[in-house]
Protein backbone atom coordinates (compact mmCIF):
# COMPACT_ATOMS: atom_id res chain seq x y z
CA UNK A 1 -20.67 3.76 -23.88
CA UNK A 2 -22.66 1.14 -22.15
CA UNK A 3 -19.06 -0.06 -20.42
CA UNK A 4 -18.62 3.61 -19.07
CA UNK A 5 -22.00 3.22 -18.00
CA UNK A 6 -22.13 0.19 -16.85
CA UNK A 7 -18.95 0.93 -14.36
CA UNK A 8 -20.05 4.15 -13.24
CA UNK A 9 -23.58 1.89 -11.64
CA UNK A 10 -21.01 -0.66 -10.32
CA UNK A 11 -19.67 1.89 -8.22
CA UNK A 12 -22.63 3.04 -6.57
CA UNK A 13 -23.01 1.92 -2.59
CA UNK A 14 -26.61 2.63 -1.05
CA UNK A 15 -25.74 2.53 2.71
CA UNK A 16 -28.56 1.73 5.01
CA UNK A 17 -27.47 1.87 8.85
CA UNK A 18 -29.12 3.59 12.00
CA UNK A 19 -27.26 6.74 11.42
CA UNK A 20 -29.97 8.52 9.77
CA UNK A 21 -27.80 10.74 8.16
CA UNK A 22 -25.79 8.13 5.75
CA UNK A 23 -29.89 6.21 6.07
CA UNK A 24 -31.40 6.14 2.19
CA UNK A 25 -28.36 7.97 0.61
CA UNK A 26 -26.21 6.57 -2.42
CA UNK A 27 -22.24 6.80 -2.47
CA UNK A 28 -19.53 6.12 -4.97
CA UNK A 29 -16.73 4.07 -3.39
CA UNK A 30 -13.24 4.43 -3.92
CA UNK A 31 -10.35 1.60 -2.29
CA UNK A 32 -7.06 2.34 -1.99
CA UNK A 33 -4.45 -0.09 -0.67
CA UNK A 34 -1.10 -1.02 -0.05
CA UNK A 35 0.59 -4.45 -0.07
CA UNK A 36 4.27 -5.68 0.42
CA UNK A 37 4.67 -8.60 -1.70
CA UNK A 38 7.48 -10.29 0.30
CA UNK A 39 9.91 -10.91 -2.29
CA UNK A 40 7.87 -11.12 -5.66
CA UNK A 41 11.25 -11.75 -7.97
CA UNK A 42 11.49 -14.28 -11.05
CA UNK A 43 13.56 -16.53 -11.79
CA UNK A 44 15.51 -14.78 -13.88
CA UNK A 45 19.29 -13.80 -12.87
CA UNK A 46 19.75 -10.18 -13.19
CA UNK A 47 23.60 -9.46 -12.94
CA UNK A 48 22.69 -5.58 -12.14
CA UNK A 49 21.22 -6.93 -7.96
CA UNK A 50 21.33 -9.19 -5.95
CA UNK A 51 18.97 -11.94 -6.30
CA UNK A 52 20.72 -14.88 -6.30
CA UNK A 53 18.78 -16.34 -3.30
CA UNK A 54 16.05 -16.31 -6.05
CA UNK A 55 17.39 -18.54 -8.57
CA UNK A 56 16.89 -22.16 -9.15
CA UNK A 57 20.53 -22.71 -8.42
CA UNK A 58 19.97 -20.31 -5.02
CA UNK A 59 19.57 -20.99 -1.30
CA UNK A 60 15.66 -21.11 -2.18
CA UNK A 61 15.98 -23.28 -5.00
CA UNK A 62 13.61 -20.38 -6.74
CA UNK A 63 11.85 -21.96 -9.65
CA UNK A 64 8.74 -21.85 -11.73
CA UNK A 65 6.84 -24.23 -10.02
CA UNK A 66 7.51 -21.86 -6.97
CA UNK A 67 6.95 -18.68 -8.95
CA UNK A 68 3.67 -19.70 -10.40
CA UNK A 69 2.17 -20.71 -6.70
CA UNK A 70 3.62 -17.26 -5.56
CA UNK A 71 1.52 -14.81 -8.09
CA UNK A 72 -1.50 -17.43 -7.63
CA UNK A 73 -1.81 -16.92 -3.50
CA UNK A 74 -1.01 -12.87 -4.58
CA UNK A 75 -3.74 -12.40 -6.80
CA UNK A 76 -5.67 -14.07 -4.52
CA UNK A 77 -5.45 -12.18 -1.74
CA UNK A 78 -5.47 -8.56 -4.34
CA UNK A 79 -8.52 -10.39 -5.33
CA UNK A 80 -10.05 -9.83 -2.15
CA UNK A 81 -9.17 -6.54 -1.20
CA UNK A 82 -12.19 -3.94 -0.06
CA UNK A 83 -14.97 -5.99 -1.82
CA UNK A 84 -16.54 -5.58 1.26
CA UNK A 85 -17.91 -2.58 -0.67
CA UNK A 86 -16.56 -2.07 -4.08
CA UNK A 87 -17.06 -5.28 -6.70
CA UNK A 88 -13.75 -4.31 -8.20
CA UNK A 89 -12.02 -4.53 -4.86
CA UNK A 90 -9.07 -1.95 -4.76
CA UNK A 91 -8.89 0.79 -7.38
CA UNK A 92 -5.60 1.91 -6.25
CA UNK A 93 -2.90 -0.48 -5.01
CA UNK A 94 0.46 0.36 -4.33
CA UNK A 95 3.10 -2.39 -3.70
CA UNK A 96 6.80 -3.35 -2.34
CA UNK A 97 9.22 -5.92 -2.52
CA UNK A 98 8.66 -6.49 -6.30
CA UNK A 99 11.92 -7.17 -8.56
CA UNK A 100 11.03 -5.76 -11.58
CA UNK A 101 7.97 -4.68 -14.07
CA UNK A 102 7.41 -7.99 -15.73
CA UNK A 103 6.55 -9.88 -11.95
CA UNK A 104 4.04 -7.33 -11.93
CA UNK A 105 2.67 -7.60 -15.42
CA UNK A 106 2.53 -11.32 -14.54
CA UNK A 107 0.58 -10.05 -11.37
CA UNK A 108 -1.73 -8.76 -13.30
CA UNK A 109 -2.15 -11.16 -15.86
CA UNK A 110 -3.25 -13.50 -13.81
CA UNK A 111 -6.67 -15.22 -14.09
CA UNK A 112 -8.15 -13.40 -10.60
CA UNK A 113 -7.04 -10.15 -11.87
CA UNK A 114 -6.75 -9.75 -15.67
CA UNK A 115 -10.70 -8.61 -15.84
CA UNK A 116 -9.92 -5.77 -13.66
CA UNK A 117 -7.36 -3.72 -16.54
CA UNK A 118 -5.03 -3.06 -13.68
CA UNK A 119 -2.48 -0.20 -15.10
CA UNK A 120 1.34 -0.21 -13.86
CA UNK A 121 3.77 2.55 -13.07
CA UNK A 122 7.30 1.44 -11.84
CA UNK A 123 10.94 3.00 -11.44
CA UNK A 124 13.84 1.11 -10.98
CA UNK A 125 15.06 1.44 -7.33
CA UNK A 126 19.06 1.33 -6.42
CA UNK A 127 18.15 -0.98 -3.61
CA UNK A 128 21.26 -3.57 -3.16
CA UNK A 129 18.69 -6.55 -3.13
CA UNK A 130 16.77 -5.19 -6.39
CA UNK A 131 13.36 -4.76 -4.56
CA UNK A 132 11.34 -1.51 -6.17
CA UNK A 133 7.64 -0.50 -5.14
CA UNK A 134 5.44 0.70 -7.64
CA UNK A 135 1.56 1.61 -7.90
CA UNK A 136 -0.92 -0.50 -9.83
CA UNK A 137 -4.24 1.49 -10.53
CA UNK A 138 -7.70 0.50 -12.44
CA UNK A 139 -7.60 2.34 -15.69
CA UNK A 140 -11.52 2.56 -15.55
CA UNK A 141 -11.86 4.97 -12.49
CA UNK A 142 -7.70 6.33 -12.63
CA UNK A 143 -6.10 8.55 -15.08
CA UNK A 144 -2.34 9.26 -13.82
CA UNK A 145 -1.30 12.71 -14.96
CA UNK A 146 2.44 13.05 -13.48
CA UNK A 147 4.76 10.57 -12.26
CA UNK A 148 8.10 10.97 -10.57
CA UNK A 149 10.73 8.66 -8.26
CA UNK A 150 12.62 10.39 -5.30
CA UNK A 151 16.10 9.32 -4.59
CA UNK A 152 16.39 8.36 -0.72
CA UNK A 153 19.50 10.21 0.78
CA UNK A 154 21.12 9.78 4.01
CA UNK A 155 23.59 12.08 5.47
CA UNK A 156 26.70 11.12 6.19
CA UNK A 157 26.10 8.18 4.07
CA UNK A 158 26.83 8.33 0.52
CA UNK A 159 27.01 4.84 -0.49
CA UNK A 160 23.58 3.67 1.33
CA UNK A 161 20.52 2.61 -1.64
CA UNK A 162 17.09 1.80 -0.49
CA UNK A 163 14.04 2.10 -2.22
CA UNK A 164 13.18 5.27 -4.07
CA UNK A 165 9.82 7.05 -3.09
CA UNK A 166 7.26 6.74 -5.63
CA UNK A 167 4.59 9.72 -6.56
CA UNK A 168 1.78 9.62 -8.50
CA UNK A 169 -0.73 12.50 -9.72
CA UNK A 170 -3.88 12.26 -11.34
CA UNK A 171 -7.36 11.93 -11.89
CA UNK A 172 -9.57 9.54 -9.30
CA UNK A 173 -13.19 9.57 -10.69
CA UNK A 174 -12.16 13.16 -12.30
CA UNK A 175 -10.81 14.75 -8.66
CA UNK A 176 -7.62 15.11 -8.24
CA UNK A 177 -5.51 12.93 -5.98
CA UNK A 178 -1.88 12.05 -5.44
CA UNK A 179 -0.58 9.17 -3.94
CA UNK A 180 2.88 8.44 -2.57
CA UNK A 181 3.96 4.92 -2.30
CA UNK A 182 6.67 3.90 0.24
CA UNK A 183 8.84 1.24 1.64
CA UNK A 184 11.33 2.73 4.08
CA UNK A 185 14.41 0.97 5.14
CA UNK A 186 14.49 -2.20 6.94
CA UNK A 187 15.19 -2.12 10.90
CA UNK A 188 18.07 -4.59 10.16
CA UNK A 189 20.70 -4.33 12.74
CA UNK A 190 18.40 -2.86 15.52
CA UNK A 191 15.16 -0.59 15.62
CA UNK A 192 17.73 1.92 16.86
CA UNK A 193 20.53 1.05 15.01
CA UNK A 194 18.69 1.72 11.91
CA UNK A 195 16.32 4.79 12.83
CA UNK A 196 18.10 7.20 11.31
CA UNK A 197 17.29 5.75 8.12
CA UNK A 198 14.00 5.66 8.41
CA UNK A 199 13.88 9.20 10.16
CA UNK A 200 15.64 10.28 6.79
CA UNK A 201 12.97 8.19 4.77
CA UNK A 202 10.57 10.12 6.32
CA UNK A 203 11.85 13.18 6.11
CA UNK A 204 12.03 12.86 2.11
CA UNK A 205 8.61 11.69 2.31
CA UNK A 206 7.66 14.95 4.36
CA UNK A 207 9.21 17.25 1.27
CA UNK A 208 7.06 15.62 -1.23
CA UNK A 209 3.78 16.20 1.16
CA UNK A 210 5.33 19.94 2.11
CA UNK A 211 5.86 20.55 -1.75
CA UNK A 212 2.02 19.20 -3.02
CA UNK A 213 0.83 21.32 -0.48
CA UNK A 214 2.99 24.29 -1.34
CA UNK A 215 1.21 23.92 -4.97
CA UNK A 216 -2.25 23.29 -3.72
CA UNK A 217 -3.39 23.64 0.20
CA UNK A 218 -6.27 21.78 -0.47
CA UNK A 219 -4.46 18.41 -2.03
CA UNK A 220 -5.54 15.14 -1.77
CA UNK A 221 -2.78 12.81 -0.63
CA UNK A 222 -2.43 9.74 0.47
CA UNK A 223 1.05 8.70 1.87
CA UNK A 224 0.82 4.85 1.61
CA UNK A 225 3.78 2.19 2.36
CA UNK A 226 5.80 -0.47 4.74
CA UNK A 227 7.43 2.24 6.98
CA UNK A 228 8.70 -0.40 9.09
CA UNK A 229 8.13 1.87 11.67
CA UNK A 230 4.34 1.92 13.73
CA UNK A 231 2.36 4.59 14.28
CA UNK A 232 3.61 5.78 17.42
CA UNK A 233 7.69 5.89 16.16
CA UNK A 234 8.73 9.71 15.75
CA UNK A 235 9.69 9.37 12.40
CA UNK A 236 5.94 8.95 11.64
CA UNK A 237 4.39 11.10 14.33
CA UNK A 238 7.15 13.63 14.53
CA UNK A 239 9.24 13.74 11.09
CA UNK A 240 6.06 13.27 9.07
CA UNK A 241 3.84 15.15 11.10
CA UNK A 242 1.15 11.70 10.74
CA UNK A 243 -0.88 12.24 13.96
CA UNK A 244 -3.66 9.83 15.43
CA UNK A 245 -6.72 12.90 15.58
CA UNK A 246 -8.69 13.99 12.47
CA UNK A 247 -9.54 16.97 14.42
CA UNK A 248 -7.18 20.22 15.74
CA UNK A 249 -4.53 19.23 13.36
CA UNK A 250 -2.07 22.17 13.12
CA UNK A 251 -1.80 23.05 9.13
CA UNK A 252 -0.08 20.55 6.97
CA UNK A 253 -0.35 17.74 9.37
CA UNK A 254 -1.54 14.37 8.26
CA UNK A 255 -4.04 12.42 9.39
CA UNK A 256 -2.96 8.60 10.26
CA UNK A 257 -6.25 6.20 10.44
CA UNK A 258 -3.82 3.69 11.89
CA UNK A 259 -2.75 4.96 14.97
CA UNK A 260 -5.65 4.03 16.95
CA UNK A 261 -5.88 0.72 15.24
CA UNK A 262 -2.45 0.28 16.43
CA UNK A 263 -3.96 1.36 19.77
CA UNK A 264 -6.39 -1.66 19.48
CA UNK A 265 -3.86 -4.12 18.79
CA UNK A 266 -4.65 -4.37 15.29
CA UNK A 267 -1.29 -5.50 13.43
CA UNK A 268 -0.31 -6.29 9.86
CA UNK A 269 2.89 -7.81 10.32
CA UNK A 270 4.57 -10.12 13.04
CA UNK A 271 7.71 -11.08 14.45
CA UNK A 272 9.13 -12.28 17.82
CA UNK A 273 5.76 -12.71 19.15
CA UNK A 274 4.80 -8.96 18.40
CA UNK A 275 2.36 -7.89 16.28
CA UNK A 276 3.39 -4.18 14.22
CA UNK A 277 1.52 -1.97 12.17
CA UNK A 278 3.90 -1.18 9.31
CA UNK A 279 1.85 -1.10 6.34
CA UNK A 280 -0.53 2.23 6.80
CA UNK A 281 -2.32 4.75 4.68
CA UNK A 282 -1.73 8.29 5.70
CA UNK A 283 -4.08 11.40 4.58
CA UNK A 284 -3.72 15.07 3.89
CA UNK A 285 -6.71 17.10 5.62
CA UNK A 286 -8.60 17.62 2.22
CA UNK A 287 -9.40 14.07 2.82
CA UNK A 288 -11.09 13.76 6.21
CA UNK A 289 -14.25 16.16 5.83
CA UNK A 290 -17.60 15.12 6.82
CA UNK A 291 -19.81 16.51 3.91
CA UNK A 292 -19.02 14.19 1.53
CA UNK A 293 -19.53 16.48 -1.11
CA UNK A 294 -16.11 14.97 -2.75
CA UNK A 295 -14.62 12.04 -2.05
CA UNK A 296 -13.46 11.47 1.58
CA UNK A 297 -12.00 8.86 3.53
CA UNK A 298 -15.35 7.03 5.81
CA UNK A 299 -12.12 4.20 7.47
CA UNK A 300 -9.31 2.34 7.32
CA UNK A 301 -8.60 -1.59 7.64
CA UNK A 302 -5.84 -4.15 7.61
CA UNK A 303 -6.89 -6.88 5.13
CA UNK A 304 -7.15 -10.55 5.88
CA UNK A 305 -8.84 -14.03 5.65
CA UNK A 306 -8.25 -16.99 7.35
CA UNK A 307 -6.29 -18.59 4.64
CA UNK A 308 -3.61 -15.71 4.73
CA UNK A 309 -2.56 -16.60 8.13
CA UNK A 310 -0.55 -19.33 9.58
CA UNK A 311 -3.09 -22.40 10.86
CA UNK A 312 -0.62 -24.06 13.36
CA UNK A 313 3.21 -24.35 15.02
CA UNK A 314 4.44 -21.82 16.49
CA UNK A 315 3.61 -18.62 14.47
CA UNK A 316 -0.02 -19.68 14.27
CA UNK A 317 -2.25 -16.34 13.84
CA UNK A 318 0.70 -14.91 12.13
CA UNK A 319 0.91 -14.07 7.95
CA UNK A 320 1.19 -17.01 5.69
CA UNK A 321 4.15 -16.13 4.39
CA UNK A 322 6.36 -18.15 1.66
CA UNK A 323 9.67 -18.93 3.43
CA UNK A 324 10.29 -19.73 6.67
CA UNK A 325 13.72 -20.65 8.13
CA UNK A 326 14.52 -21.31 4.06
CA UNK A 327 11.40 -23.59 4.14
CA UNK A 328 9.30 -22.69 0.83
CA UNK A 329 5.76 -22.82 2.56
CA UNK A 330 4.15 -21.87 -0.07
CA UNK A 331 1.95 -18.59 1.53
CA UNK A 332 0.92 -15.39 0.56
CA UNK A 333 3.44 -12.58 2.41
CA UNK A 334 5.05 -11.97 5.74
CA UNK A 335 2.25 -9.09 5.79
CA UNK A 336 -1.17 -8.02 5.67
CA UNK A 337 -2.66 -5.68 3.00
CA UNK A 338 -3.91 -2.33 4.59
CA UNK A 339 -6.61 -0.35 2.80
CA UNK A 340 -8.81 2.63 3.01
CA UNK A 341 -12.15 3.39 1.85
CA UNK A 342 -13.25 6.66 0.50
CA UNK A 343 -16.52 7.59 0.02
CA UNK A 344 -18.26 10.77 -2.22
CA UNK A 345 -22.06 11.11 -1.76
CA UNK A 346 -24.35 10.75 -5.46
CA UNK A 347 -26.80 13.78 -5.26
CA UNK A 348 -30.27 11.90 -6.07
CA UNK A 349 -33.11 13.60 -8.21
């Protein structure tokens, strides 16, 4: 009892700024987050995919040695997530580019995590190179309820795989939330080349939303992935309805934080000297009131320190990442973490 306790204090956040109307008053904090893992696999040949680029024997001589600096620069970085105003950092973290369930309970085992009881849920993908996402969640504060992975389907393409699209239900601090976790297809080939896939991803991604909402008008969702697509791309804006405004949002349109940090120039991955916003968290309009009554979303951030990003050469500024031109660097990924911040007002005496 005095754990339960104990954790319900920890998440208590007395805000004291100029606005006079957040001045004095207490807040329990909820993080949510999303991370691509660039390439979390073992070492461990799996006839089933393809991963032989990640075997000791491979073209990146994949090994423990390698493995063990991998998780360590991970959980590092997890470590840091949204402490900026929750002491258990993110409560919710979905991830991509993971092999399998045991990198993950290796994630989680490590010696910056293992305190905070993180909780796995993972589905096999049919992706050709074996990558899966899958949602890691603080048993303390999340109780899932339903699970379930969608099958990506393309028309006219009955032999494409990517990653399935992951959806959880449950119980965040007792209200009830769902999160979708996503990694849409690469744009190998050509942004345009390859839009259609993602337009399809997104569509998918569109029925879940379409059939939460269908169930409950008032549902908490957060759509959360790499989209490899920005902000701005139609497949976000248009297919999934994701627009930039919180307010005259036509019904069932989401709510996309990152737009206007894309705006800004705010990135969480880089390549060719460009800086894209792949990795956002999108919201339903139950989460975007003002009264604070339940938990709402108060903003949205792409996570990093100086350590996660490249100090010199040519891609200085950019992610730390752990290969570069089959150079083991040793870094964290070729992203950012992206996380939001939701906020639900404590009612003093």
């Amino acid at each position: 009892m005095l754990r339960i306790v104990f954790l319900q204090l920890a998440l208590l956040v007395f805000v004291l700024t100029p606005d006079l109307a957040f001045a004095q008053k207490a807040f329990k904090v909820g993080v949510v987050a999303f991370y691509n893992l660039e390439n979390l696999f073992d070492t461990i040949n799996d006839p089933n995919i393809n991963d032989e680029e990640f075997l000791p024997a491979g073209q990146n001589r994949w090994n423990a040695e390698k493995y063990t600096i991998k998780l360590d620069r991970l959980s590092e970085a997890i470590e840091g997530i949204g402490t900026d105003v929750s002491p258990f950092g993110a409560h919710i973290l979905g991830v991509s580019e993971i092999e399998n369930r045991e990198v993950l309970e290796d994630l989680v085992a490590s010696e910056r995590l293992k305190n905070r009881n993180y909780q796995i849920i993972h589905y096999d993908s049919p992706d050709r190179r074996g990558v899966d996402v899958a949602m890691l969640y603080q048993a303390d504060f999340f109780e899932p309820t339903n699970t379930k992975s969608y099958f990506l389907e393309v028309e006219g393409m009955p032999h494409f795989r990517s990653r399935d699209q992951l959806v959880v239900s449950g119980l965040f601090e007792g209200e009830v939330m769902h999160f979708i976790v996503n990694h849409w297809p690469s744009r190998y080939g050509g942004e345009k080349r390859s839009r259609p896939l993602r337009m399809a991803a997104a569509a998918l991604n569109r029925h879940i939303v379409d059939s939460l909402l269908l169930l409950d008008a008032e549902a908490k969702i957060v759509v959360m992935g790499d989209l490899n697509d920005n902000p701005t791309n139609k497949s976000v804006l248009d297919v999934l309805a994701a627009k930039g405004q919180k307010t005259n949002l036509k019904s069932a349109e989401l709510y996309n934080p990152y737009y206007d940090l894309y705006k800004k120039g705010i990135g969480s991955n880089a390549y060719r000297d460009a800086w894209s916003l792949f990795d956002q968290l999108i919201i339903s309009q139950a989460l975007i009131g003002d009264d604070y009554e339940t938990y709402q979303m108060k903003y949205a951030k792409v996570y990093f320190k100086p350590e996660m990003t490249q100090t010199s050469g040519r891609f200085k500024g950019y992610p730390f990442r752990t290969f570069a031109g089959g150079v083991f660097l040793g870094g964290y990924s070729d992203h950012f973490p992206a996380y939001i911040v939701l906020i639900k007002e404590v009612k003093q005496n």
